[in-house]
N, C-alpha and C. Protein backbone atom coordinates (compact mmCIF):
# COMPACT_ATOMS: atom_id res chain seq x y z
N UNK A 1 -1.42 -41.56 33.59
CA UNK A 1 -1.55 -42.17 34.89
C UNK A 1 -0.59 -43.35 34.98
N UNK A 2 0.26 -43.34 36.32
CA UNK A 2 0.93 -44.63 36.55
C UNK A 2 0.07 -45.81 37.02
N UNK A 3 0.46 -46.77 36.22
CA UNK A 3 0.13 -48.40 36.56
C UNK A 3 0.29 -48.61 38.11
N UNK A 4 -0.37 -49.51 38.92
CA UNK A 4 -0.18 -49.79 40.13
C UNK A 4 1.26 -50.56 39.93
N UNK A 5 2.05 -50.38 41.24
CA UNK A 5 3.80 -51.00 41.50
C UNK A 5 4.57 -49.81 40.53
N UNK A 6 4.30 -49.25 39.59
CA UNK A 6 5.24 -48.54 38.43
C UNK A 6 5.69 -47.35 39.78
N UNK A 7 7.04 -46.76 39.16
CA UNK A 7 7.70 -46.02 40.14
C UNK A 7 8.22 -45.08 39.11
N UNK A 8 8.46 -43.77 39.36
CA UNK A 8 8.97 -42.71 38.69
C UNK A 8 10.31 -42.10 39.02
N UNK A 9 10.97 -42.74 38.12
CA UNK A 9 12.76 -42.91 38.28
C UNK A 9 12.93 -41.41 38.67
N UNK A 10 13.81 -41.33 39.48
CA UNK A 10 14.23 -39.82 40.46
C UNK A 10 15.23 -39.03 39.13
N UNK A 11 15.03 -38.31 38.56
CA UNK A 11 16.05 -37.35 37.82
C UNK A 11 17.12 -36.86 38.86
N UNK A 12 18.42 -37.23 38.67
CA UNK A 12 19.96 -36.77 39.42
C UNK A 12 20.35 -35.33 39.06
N UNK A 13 20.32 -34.25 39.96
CA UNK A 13 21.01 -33.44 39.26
C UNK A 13 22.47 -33.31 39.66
N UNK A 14 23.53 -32.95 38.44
CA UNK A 14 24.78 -33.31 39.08
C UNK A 14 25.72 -31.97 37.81
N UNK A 15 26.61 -31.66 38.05
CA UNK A 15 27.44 -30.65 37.66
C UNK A 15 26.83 -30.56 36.14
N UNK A 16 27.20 -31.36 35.53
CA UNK A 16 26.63 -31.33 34.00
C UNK A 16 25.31 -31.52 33.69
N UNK A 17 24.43 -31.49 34.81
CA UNK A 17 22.81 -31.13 34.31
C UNK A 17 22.53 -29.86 33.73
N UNK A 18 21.55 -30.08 32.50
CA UNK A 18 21.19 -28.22 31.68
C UNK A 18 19.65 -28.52 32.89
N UNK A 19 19.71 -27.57 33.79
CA UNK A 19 18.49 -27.48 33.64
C UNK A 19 17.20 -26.44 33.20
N UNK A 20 16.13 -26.77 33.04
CA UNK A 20 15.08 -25.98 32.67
C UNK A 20 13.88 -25.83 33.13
N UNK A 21 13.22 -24.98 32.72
CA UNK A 21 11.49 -25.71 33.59
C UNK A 21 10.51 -26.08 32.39
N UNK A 22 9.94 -26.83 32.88
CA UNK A 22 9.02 -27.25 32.20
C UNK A 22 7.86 -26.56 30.97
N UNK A 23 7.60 -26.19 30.25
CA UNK A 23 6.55 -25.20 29.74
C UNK A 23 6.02 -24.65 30.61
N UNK A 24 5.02 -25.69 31.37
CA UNK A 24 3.86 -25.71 31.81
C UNK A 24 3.99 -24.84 32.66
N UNK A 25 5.74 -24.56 33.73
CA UNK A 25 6.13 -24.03 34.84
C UNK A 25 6.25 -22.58 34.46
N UNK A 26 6.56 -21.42 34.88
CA UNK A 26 6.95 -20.50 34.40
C UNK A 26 7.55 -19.46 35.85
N UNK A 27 8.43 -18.59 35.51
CA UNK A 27 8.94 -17.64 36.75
C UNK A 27 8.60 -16.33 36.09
N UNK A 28 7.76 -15.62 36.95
CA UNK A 28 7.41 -14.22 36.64
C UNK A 28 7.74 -13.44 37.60
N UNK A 29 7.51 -12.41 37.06
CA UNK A 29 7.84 -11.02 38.36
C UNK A 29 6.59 -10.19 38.24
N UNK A 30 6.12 -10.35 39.94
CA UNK A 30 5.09 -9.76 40.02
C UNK A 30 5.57 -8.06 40.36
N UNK A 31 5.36 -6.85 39.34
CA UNK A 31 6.18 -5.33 39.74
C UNK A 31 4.99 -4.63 40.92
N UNK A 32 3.65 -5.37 40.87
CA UNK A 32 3.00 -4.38 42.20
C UNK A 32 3.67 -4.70 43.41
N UNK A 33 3.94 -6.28 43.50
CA UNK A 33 4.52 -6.82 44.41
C UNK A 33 5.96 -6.82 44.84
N UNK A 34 6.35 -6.52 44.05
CA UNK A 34 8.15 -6.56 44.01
C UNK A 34 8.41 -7.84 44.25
N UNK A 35 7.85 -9.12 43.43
CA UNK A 35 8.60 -10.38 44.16
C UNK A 35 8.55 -11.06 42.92
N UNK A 36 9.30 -12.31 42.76
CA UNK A 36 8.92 -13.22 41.79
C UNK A 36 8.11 -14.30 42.62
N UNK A 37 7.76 -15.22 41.70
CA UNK A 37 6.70 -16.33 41.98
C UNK A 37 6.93 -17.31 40.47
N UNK A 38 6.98 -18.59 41.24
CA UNK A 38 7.13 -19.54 40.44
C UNK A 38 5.79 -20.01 39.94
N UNK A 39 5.56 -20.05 39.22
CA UNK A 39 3.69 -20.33 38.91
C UNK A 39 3.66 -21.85 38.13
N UNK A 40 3.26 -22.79 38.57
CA UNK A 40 2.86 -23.78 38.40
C UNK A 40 1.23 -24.96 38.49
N UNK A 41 0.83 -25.50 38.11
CA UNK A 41 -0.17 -25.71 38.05
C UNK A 41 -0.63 -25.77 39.44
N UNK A 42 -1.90 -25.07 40.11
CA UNK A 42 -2.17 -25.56 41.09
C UNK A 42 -1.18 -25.40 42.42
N UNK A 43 -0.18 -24.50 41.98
CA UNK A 43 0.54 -24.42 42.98
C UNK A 43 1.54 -23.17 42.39
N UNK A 44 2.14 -22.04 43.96
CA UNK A 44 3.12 -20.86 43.39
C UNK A 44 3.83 -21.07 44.53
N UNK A 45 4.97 -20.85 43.89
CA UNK A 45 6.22 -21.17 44.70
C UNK A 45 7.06 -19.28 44.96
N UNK A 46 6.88 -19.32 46.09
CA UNK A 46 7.91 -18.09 46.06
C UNK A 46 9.28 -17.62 46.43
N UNK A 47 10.17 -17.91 45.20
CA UNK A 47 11.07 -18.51 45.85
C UNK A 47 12.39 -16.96 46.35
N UNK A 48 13.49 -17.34 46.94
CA UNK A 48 14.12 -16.43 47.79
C UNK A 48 15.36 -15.84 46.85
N UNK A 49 15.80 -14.93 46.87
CA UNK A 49 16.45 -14.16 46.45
C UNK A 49 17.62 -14.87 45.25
N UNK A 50 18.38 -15.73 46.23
CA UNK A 50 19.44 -16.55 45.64
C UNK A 50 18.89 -17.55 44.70
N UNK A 51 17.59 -18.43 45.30
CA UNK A 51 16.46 -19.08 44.44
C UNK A 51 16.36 -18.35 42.85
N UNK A 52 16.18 -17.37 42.71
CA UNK A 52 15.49 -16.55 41.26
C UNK A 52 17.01 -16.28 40.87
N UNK A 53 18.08 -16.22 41.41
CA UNK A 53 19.27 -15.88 40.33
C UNK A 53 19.44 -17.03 39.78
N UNK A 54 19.25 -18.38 40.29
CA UNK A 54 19.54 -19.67 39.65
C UNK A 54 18.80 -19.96 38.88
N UNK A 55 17.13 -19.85 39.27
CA UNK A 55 15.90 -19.87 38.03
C UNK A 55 16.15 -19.51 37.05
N UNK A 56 16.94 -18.02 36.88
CA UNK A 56 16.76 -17.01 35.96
C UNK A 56 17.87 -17.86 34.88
N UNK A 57 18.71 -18.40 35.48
CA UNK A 57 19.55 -18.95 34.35
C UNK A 57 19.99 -20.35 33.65
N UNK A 58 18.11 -21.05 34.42
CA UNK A 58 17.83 -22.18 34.28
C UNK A 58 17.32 -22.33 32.66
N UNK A 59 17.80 -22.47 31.72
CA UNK A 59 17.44 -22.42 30.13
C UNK A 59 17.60 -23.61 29.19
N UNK A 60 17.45 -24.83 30.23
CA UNK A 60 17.88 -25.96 29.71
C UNK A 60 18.98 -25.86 28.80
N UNK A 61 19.87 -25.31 28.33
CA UNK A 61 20.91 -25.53 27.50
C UNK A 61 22.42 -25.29 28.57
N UNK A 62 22.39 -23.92 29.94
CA UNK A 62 23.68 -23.68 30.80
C UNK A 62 23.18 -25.19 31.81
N UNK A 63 24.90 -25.72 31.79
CA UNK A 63 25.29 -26.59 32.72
C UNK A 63 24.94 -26.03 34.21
N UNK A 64 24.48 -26.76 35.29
CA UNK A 64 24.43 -26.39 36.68
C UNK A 64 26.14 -26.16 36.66
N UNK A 65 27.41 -26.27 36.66
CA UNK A 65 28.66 -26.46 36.60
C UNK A 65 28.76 -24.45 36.29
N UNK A 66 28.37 -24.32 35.02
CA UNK A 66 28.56 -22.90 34.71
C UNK A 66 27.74 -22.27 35.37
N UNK A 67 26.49 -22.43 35.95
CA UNK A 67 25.39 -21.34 36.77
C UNK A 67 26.35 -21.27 38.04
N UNK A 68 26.89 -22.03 38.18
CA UNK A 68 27.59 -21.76 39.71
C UNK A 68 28.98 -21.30 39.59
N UNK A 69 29.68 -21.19 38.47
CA UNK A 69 30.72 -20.83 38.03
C UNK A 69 30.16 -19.20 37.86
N UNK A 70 29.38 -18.45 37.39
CA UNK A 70 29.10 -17.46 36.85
C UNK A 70 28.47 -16.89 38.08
N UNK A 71 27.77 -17.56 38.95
CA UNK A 71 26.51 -16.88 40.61
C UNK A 71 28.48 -16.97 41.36
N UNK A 72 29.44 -17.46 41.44
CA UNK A 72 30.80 -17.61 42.51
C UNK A 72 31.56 -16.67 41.72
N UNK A 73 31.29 -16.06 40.47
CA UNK A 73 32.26 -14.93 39.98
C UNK A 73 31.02 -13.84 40.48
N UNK A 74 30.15 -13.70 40.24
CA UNK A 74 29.07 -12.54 40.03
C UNK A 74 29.04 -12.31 41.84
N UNK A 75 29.04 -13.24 42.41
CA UNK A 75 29.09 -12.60 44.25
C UNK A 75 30.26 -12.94 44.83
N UNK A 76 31.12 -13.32 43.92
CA UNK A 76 33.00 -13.28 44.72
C UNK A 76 32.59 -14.02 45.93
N UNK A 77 32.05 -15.94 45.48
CA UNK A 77 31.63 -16.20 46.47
C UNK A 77 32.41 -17.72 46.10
N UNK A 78 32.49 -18.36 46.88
CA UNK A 78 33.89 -19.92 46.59
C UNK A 78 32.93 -20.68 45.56
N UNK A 79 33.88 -21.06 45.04
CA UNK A 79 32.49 -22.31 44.04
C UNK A 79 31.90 -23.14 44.36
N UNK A 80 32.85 -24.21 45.43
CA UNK A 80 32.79 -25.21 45.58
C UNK A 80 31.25 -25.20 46.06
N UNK A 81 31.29 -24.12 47.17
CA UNK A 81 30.17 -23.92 48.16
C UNK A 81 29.30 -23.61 47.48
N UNK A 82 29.23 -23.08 46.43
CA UNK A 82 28.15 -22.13 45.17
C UNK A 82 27.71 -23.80 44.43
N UNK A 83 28.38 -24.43 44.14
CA UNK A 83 28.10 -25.73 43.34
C UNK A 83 27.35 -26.62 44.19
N UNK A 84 27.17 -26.66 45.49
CA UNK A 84 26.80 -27.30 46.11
C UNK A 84 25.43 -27.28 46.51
N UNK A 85 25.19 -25.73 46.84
CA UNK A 85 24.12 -25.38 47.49
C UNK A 85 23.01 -25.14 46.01
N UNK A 86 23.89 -25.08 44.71
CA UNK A 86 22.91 -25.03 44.09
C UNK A 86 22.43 -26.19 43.72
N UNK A 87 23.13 -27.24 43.53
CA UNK A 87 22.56 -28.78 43.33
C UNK A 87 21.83 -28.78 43.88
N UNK A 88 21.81 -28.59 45.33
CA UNK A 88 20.61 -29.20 46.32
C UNK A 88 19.77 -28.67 46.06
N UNK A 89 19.49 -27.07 45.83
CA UNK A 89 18.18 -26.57 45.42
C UNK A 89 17.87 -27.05 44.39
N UNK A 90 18.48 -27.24 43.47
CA UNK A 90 17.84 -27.59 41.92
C UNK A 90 17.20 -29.44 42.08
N UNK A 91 17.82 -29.62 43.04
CA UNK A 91 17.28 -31.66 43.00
C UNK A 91 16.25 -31.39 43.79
N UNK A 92 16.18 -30.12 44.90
CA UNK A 92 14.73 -30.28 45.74
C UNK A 92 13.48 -30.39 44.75
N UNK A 93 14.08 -28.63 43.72
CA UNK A 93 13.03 -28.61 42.29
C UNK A 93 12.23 -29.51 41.29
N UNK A 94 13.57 -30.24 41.37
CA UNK A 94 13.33 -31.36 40.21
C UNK A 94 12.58 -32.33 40.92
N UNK A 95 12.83 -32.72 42.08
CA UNK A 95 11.80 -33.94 43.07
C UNK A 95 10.50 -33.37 42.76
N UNK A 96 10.19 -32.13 43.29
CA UNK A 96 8.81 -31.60 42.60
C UNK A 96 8.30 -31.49 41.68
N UNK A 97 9.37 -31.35 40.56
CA UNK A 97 8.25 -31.51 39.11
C UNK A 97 8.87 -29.74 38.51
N UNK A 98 9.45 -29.33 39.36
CA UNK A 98 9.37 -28.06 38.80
C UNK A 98 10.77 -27.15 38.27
N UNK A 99 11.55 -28.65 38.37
CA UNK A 99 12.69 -28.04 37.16
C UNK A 99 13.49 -29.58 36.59
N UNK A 100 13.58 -29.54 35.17
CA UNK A 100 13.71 -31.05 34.52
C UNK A 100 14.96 -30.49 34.54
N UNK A 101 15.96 -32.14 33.70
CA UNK A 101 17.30 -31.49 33.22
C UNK A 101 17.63 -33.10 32.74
């Protein structure tokens, strides 16, 4: 538990973040359903198509820099724009609790 006034420093994600999820977090694939689902305590996230290719190669050890280097070769899609849009998803994650780095 935080102390009253204590504040919980914002994690940056930025080209050279590894990120990962947490133990506690996990991404499964539901096959009755055909979907994935982010399963977290008390809460499931279901996230969208482009969402689960980035999850999937969230392993705390690949740079956000190479996930978007490898998602801009794998859909012949610009990087810059691939680097971008994945930061933002991954810092929405991380604001939530549900991807460290």
């Amino acid at each position: 538990m935080m102390e009253a006034g204590a504040s919980r420093t914002r994690t940056m994600i930025v080209p050279e973040s590894k990120p990962g999820m947490p133990p506690h977090i996990k991404l499964r694939h539901d096959p009755g359903r055909g979907r994935w689902h982010v399963l977290a305590p008390e809460r499931v996230f279901e996230p969208d198509p482009i969402a689960i290719e980035i999850l999937k190669r969230c392993d705390g050890a690949t740079t956000v820099q190479q996930i978007a280097t490898d998602l801009a070769k794998d859909y012949n899609a610009p990087l810059q724009e691939i680097l971008t849009d994945t930061i933002s998803m991954l810092q929405e994650l991380s604001d939530k609790g549900v991807i460290k780095a």
